[in-house]
Protein backbone atom coordinates (compact mmCIF):
# COMPACT_ATOMS: atom_id res chain seq x y z
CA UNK A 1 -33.23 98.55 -149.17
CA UNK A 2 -30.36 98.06 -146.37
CA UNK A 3 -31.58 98.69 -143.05
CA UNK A 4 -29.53 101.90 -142.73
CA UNK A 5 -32.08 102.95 -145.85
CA UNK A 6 -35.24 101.66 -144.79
CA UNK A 7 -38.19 104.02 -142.97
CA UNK A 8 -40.12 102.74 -140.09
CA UNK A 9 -43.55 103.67 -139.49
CA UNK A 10 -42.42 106.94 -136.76
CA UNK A 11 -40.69 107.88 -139.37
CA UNK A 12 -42.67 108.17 -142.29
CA UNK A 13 -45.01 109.64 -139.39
CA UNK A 14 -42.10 112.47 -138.41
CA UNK A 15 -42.21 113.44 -142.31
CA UNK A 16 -46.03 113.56 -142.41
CA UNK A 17 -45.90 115.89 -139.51
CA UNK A 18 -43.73 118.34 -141.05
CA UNK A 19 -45.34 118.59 -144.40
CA UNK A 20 -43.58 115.57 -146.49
CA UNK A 21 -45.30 113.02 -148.32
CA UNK A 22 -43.64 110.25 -145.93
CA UNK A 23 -45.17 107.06 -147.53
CA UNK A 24 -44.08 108.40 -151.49
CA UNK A 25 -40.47 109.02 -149.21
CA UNK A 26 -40.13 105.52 -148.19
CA UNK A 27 -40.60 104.49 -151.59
CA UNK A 28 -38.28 106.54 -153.20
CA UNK A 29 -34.46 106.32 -153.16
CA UNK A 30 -34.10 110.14 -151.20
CA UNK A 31 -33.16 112.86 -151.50
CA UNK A 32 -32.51 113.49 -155.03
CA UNK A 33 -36.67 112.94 -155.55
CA UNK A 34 -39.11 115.92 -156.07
CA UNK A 35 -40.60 115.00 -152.62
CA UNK A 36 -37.36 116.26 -151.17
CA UNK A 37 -37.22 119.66 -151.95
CA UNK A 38 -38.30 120.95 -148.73
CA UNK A 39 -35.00 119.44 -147.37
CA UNK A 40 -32.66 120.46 -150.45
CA UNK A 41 -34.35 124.16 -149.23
CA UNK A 42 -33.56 123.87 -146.21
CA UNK A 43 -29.62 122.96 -146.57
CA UNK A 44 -29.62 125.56 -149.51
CA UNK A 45 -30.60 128.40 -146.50
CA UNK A 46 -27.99 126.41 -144.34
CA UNK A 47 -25.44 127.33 -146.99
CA UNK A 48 -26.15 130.51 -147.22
CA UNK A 49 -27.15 129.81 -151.01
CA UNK A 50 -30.72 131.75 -151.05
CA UNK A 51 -31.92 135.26 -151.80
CA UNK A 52 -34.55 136.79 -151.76
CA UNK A 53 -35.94 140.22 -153.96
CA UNK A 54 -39.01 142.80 -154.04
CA UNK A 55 -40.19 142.41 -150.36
CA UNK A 56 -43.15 145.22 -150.13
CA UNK A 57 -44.53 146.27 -147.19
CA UNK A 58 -46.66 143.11 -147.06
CA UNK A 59 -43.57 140.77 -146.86
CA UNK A 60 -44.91 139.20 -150.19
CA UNK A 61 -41.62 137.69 -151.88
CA UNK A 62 -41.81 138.66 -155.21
CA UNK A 63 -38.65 136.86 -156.34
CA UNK A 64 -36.41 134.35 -154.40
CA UNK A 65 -33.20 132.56 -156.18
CA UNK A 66 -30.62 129.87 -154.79
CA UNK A 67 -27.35 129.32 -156.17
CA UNK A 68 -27.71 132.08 -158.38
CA UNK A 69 -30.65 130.39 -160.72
CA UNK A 70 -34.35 131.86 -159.78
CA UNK A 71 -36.55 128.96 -158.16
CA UNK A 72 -38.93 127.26 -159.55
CA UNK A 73 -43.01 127.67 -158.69
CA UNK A 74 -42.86 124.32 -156.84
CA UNK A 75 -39.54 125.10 -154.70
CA UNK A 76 -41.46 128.88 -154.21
CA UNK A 77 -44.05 126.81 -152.61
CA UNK A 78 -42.00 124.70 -150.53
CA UNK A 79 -39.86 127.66 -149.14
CA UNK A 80 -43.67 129.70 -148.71
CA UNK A 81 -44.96 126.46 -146.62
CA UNK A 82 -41.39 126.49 -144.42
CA UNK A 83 -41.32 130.21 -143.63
CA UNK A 84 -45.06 129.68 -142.48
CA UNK A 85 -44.25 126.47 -140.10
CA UNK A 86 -41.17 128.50 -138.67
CA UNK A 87 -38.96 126.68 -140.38
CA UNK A 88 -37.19 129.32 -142.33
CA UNK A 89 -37.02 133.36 -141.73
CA UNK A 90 -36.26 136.02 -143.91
CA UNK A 91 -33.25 138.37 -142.81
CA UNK A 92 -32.69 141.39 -145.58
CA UNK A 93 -32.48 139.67 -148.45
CA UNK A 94 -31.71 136.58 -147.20
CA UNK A 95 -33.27 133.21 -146.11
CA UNK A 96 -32.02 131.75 -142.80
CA UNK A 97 -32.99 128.13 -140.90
CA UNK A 98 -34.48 128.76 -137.22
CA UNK A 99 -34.18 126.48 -135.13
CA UNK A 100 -36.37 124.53 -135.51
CA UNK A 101 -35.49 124.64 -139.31
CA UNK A 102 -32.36 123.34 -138.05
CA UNK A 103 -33.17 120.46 -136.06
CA UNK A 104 -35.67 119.24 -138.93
CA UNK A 105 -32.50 119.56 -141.35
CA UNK A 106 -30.33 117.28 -138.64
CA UNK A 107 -32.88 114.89 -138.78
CA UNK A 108 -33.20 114.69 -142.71
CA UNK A 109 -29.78 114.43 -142.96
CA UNK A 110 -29.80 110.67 -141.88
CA UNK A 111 -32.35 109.94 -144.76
CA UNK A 112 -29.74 110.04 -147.56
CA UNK A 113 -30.47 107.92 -150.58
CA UNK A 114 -29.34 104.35 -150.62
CA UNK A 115 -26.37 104.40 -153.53
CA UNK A 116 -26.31 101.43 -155.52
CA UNK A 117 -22.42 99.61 -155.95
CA UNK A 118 -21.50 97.74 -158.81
CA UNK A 119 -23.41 95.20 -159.97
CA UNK A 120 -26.77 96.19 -158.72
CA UNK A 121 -25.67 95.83 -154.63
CA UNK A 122 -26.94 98.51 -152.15
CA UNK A 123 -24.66 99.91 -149.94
């Protein structure tokens, strides 16, 4: 990997801390990897891209889509896990970052897969 690509050990520490598999991250190429979702979730309630349906009085989502497609069980679980570290809140029907949903975004941003060029090279 090129050095702007490569995880050292706080980091992979920072992901274990908020829920992400941070040794299966450093030896993946990114963001496009299942391990991800909880930061494709989070710029999807960035967006504005998520909704959510059938809260009852016990604030049980019964059915939550982004980008117009519902989500899957895994992605459920992901968003589940972020509303309960304060990482995402539920306005109406929609899903919105807190802060703190926001400053974990901003600092996932700068893991962005490593793209290969022609011929095999990282960039």
């Amino acid at each position: 990997m090129s050095a702007g690509c490569e995880l050292s050990i706080a980091d992979i520490v920072w992901l274990e801390s908020v829920g992400v598999d941070g040794v299966t991250v450093a030896a993946s190429r990114g963001p496009e990897r299942s391990e991800w979702a909880p930061e494709r979730i989070l710029q999807a309630a960035a967006d504005g891209a998520m909704q959510v349906y059938g809260l009852d009085e016990l604030e049980e989502v019964v059915r939550t889509w982004i980008d117009g497609r519902p989500v899957t069980q895994r992605e459920q679980e992901h968003i589940t896990d972020l509303v309960a570290s304060d990482h995402l809140v539920l306005v109406g029907n929609r899903v919105a970052l807190t802060a703190q949903g926001r400053a974990t975004l901003e600092t996932w941003s700068k893991y962005r897969p490593c793209h290969r060029r022609e011929g095999g090279e990282r960039s």
